[in-house]
PDB file of N, CA and C in Angstrom:
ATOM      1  N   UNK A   1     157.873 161.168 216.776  1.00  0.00           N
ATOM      2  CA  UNK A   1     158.226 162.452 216.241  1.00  0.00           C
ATOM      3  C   UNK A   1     157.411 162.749 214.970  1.00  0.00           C
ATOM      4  N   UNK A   2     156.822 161.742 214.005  1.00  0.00           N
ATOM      5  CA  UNK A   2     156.348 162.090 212.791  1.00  0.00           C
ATOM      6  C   UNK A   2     155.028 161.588 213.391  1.00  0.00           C
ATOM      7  N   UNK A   3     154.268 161.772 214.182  1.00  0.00           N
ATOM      8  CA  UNK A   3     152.955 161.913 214.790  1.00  0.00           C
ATOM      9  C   UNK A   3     153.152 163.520 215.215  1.00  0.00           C
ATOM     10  N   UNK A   4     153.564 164.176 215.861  1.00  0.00           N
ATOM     11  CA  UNK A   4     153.815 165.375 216.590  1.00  0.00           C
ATOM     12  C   UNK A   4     154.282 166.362 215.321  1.00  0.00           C
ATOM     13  N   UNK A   5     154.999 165.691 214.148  1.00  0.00           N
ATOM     14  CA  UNK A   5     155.211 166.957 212.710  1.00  0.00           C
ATOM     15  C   UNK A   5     153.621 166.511 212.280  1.00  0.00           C
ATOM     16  N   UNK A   6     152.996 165.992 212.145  1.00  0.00           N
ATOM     17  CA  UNK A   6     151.826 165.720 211.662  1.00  0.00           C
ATOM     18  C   UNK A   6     150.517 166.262 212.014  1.00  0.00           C
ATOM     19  N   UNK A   7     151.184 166.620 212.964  1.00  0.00           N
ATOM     20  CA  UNK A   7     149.830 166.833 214.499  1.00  0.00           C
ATOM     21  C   UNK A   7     148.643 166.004 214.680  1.00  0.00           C
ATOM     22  N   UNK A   8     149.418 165.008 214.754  1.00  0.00           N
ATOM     23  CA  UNK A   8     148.127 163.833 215.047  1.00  0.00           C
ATOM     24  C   UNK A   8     148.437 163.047 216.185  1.00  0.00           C
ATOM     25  N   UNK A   9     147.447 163.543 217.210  1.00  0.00           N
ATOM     26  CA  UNK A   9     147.298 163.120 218.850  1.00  0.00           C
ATOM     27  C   UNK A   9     146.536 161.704 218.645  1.00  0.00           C
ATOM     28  N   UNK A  10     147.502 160.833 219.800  1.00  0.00           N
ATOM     29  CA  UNK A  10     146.522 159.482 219.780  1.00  0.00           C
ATOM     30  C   UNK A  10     145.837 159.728 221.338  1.00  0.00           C
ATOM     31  N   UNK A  11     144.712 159.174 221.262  1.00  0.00           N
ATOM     32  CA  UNK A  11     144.223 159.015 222.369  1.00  0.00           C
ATOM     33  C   UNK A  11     143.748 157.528 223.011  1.00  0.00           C
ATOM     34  N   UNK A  12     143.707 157.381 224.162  1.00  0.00           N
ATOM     35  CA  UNK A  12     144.054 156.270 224.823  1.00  0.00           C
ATOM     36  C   UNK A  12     142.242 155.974 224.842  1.00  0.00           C
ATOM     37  N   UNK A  13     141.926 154.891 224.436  1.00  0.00           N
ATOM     38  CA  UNK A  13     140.351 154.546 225.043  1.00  0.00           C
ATOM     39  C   UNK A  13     139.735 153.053 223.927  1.00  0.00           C
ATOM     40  N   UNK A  14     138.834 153.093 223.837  1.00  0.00           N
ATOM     41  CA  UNK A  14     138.476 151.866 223.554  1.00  0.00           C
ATOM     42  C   UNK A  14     137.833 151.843 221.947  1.00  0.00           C
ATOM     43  N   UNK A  15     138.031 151.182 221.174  1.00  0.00           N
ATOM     44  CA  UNK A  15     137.767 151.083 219.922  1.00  0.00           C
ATOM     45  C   UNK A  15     136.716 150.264 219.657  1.00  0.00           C
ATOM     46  N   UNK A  16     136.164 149.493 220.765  1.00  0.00           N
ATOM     47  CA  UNK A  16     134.986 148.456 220.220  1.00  0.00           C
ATOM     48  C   UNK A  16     133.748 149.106 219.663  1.00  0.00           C
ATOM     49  N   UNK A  17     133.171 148.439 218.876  1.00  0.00           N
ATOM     50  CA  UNK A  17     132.301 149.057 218.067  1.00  0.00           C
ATOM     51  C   UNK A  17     132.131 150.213 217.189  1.00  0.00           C
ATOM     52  N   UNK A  18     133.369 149.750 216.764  1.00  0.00           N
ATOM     53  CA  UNK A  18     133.672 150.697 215.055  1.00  0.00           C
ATOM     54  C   UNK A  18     133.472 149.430 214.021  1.00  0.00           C
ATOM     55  N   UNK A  19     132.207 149.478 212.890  1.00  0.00           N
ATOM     56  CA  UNK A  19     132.019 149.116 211.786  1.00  0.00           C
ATOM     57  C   UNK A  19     131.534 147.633 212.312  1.00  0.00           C
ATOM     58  N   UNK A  20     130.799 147.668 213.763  1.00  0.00           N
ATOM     59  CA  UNK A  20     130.697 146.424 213.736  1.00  0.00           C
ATOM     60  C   UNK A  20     129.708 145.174 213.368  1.00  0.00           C
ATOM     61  N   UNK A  21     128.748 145.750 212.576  1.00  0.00           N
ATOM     62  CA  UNK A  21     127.688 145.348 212.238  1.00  0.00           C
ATOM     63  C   UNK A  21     127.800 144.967 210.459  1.00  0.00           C
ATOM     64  N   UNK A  22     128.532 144.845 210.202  1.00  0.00           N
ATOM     65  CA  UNK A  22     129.370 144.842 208.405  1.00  0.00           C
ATOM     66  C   UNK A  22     129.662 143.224 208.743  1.00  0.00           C
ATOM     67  N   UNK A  23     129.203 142.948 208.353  1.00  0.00           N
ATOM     68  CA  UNK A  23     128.779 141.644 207.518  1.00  0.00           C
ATOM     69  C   UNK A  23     129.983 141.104 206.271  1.00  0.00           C
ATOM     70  N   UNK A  24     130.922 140.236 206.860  1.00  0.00           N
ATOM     71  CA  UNK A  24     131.698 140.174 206.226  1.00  0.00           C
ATOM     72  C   UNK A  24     131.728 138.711 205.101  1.00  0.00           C
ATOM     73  N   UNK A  25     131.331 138.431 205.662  1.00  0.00           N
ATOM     74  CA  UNK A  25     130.510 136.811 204.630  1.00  0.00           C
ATOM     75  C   UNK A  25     129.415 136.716 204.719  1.00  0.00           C
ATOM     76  N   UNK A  26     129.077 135.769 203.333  1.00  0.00           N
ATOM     77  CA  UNK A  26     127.445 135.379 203.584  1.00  0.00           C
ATOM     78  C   UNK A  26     127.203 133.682 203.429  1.00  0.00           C
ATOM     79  N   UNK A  27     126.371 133.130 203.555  1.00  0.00           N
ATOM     80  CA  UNK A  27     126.168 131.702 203.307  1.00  0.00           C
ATOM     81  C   UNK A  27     125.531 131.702 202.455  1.00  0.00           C
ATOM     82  N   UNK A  28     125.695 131.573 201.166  1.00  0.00           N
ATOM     83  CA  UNK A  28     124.707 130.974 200.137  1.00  0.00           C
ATOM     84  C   UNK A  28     124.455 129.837 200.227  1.00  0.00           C
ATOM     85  N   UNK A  29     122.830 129.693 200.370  1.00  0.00           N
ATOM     86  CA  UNK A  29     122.583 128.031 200.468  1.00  0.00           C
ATOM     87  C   UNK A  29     121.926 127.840 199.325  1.00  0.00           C
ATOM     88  N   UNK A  30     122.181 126.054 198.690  1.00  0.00           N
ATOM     89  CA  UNK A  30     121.859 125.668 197.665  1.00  0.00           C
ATOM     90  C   UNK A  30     120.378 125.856 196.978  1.00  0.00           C
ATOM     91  N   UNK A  31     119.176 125.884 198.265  1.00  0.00           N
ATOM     92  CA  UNK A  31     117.928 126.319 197.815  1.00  0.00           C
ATOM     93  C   UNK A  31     117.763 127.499 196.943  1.00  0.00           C
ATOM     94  N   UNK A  32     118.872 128.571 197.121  1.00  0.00           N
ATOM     95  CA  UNK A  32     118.867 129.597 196.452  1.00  0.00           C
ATOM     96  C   UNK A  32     119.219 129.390 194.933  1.00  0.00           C
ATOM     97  N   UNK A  33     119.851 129.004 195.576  1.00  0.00           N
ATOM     98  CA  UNK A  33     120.636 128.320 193.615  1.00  0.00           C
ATOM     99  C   UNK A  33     119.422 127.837 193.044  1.00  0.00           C
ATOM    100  N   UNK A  34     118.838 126.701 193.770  1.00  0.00           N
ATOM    101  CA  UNK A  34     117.403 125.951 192.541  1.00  0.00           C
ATOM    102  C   UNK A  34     116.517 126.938 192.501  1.00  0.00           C
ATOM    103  N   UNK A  35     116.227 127.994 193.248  1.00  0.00           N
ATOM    104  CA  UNK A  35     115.269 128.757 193.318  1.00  0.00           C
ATOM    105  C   UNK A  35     115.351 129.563 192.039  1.00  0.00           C
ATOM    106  N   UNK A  36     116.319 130.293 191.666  1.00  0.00           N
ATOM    107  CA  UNK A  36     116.909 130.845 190.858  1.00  0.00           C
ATOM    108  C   UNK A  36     116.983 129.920 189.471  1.00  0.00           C
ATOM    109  N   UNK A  37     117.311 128.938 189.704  1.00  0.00           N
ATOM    110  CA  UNK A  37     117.411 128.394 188.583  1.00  0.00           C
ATOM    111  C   UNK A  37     115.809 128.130 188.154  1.00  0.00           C
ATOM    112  N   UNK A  38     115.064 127.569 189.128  1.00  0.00           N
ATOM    113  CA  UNK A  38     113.728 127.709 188.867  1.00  0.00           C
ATOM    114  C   UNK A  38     112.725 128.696 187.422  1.00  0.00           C
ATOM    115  N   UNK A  39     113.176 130.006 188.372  1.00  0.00           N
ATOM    116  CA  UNK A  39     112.895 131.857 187.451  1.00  0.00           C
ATOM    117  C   UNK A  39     113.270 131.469 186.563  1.00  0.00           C
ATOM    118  N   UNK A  40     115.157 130.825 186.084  1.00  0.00           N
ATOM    119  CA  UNK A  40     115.203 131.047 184.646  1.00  0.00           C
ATOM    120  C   UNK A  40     114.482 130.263 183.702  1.00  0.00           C
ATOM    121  N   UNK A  41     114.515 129.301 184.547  1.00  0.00           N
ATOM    122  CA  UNK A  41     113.765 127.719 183.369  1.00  0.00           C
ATOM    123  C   UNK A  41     111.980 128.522 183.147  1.00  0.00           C
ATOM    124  N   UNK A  42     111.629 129.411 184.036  1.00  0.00           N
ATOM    125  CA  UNK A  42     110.392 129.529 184.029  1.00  0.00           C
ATOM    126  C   UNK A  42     110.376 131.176 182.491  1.00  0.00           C
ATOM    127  N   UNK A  43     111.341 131.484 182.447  1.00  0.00           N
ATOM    128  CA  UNK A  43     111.724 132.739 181.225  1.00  0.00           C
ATOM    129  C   UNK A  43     112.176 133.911 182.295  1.00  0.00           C
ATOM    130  N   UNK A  44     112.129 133.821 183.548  1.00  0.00           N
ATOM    131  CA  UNK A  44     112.546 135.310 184.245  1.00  0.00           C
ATOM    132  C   UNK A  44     113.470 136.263 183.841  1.00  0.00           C
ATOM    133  N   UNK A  45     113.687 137.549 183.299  1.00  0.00           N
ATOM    134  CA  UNK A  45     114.802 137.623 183.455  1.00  0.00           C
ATOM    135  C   UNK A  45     116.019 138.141 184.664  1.00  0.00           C
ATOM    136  N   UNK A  46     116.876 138.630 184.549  1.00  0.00           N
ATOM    137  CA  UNK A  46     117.901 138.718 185.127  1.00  0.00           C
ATOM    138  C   UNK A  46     117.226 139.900 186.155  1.00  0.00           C
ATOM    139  N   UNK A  47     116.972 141.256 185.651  1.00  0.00           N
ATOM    140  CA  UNK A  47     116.510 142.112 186.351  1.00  0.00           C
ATOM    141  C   UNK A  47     115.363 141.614 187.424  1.00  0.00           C
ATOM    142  N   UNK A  48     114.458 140.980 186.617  1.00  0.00           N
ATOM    143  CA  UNK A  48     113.096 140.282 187.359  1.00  0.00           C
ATOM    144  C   UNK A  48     113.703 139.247 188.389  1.00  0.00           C
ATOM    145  N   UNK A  49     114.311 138.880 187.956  1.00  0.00           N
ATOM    146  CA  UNK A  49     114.876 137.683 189.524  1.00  0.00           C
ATOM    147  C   UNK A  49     115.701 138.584 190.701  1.00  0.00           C
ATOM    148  N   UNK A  50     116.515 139.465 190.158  1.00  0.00           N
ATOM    149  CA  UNK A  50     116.871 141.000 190.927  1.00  0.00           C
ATOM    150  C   UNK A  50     116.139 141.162 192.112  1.00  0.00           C
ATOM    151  N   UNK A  51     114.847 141.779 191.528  1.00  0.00           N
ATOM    152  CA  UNK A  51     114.144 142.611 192.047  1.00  0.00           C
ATOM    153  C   UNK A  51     113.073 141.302 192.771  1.00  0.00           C
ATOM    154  N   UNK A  52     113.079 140.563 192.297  1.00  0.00           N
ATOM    155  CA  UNK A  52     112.394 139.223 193.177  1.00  0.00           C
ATOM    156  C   UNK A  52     112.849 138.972 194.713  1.00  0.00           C
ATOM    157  N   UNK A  53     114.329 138.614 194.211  1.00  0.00           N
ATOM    158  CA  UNK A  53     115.100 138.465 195.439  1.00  0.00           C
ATOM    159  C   UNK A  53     115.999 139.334 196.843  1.00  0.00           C
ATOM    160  N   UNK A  54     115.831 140.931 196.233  1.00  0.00           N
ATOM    161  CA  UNK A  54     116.098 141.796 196.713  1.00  0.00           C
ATOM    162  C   UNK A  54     114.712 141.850 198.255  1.00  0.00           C
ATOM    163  N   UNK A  55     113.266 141.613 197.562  1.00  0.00           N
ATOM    164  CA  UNK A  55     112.494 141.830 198.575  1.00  0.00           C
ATOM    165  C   UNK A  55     112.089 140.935 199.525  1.00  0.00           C
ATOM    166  N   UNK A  56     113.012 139.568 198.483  1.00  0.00           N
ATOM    167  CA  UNK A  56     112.716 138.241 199.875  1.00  0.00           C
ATOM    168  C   UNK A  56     113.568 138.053 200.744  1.00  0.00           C
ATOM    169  N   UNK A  57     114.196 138.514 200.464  1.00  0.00           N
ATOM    170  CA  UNK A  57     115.982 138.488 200.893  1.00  0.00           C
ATOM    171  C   UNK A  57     116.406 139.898 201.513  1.00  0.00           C
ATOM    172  N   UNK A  58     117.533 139.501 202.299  1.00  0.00           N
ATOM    173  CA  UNK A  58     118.265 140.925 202.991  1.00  0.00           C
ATOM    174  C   UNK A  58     119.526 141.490 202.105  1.00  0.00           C
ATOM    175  N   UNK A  59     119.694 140.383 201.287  1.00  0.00           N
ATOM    176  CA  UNK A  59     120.757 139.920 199.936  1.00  0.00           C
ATOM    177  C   UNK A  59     121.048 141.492 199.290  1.00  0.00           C
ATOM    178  N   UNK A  60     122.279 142.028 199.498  1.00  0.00           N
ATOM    179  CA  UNK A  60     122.087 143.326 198.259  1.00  0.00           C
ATOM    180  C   UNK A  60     121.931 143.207 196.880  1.00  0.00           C
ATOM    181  N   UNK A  61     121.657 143.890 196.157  1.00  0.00           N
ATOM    182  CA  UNK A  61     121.472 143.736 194.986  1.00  0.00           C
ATOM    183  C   UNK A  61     122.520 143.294 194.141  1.00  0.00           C
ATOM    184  N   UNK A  62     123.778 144.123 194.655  1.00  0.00           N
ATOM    185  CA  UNK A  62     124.897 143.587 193.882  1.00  0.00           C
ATOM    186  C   UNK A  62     125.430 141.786 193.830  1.00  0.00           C
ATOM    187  N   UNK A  63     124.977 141.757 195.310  1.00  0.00           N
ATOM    188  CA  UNK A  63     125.393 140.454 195.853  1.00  0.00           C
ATOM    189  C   UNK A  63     124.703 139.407 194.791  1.00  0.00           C
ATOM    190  N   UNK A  64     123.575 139.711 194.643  1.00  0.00           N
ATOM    191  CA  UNK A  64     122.239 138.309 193.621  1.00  0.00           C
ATOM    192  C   UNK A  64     123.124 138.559 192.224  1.00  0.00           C
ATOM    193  N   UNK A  65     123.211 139.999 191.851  1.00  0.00           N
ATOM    194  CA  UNK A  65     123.631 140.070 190.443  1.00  0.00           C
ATOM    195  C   UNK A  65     124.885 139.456 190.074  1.00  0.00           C
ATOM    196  N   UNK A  66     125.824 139.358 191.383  1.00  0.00           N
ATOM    197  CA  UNK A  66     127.392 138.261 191.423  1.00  0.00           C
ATOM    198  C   UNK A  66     126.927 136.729 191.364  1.00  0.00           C
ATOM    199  N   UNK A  67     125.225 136.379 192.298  1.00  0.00           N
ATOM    200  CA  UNK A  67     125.155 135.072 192.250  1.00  0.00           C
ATOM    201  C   UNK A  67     124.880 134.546 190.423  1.00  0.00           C
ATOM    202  N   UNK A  68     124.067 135.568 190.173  1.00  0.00           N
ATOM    203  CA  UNK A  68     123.671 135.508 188.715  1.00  0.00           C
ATOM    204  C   UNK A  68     124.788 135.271 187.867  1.00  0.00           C
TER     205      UNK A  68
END
């Protein structure tokens, strides 16, 4: 009854492949870590290792700046 005051029809059919390509974890592997640690020991900074790893990587940006 509060679908029908709402006017919101369900329809019967198949839902696969809604959002299904979203990537819900990632594996950080430890090479990344020394790699990174590498840049800093070498003076990199934060932005510069960013933008390093953004183009080697499929990694979002936000994602490196959380590893950071």
């Amino acid at each position: 009854m509060l679908l029908e005051m709402k006017k919101i029809t369900l329809l019967n059919g198949d839902g696969f492949g809604q959002k299904s390509n979203i990537i819900e974890y990632y594996e950080i592997r430890p090479r990344i870590f020394d790699k990174i640690s590498e840049l800093k020991n070498e003076g990199a900074s934060n932005e510069k290792i960013i933008s390093i790893w953004s183009e080697e990587t499929d990694f979002n940006k936000d994602l490196i700046k959380f590893i950071l």
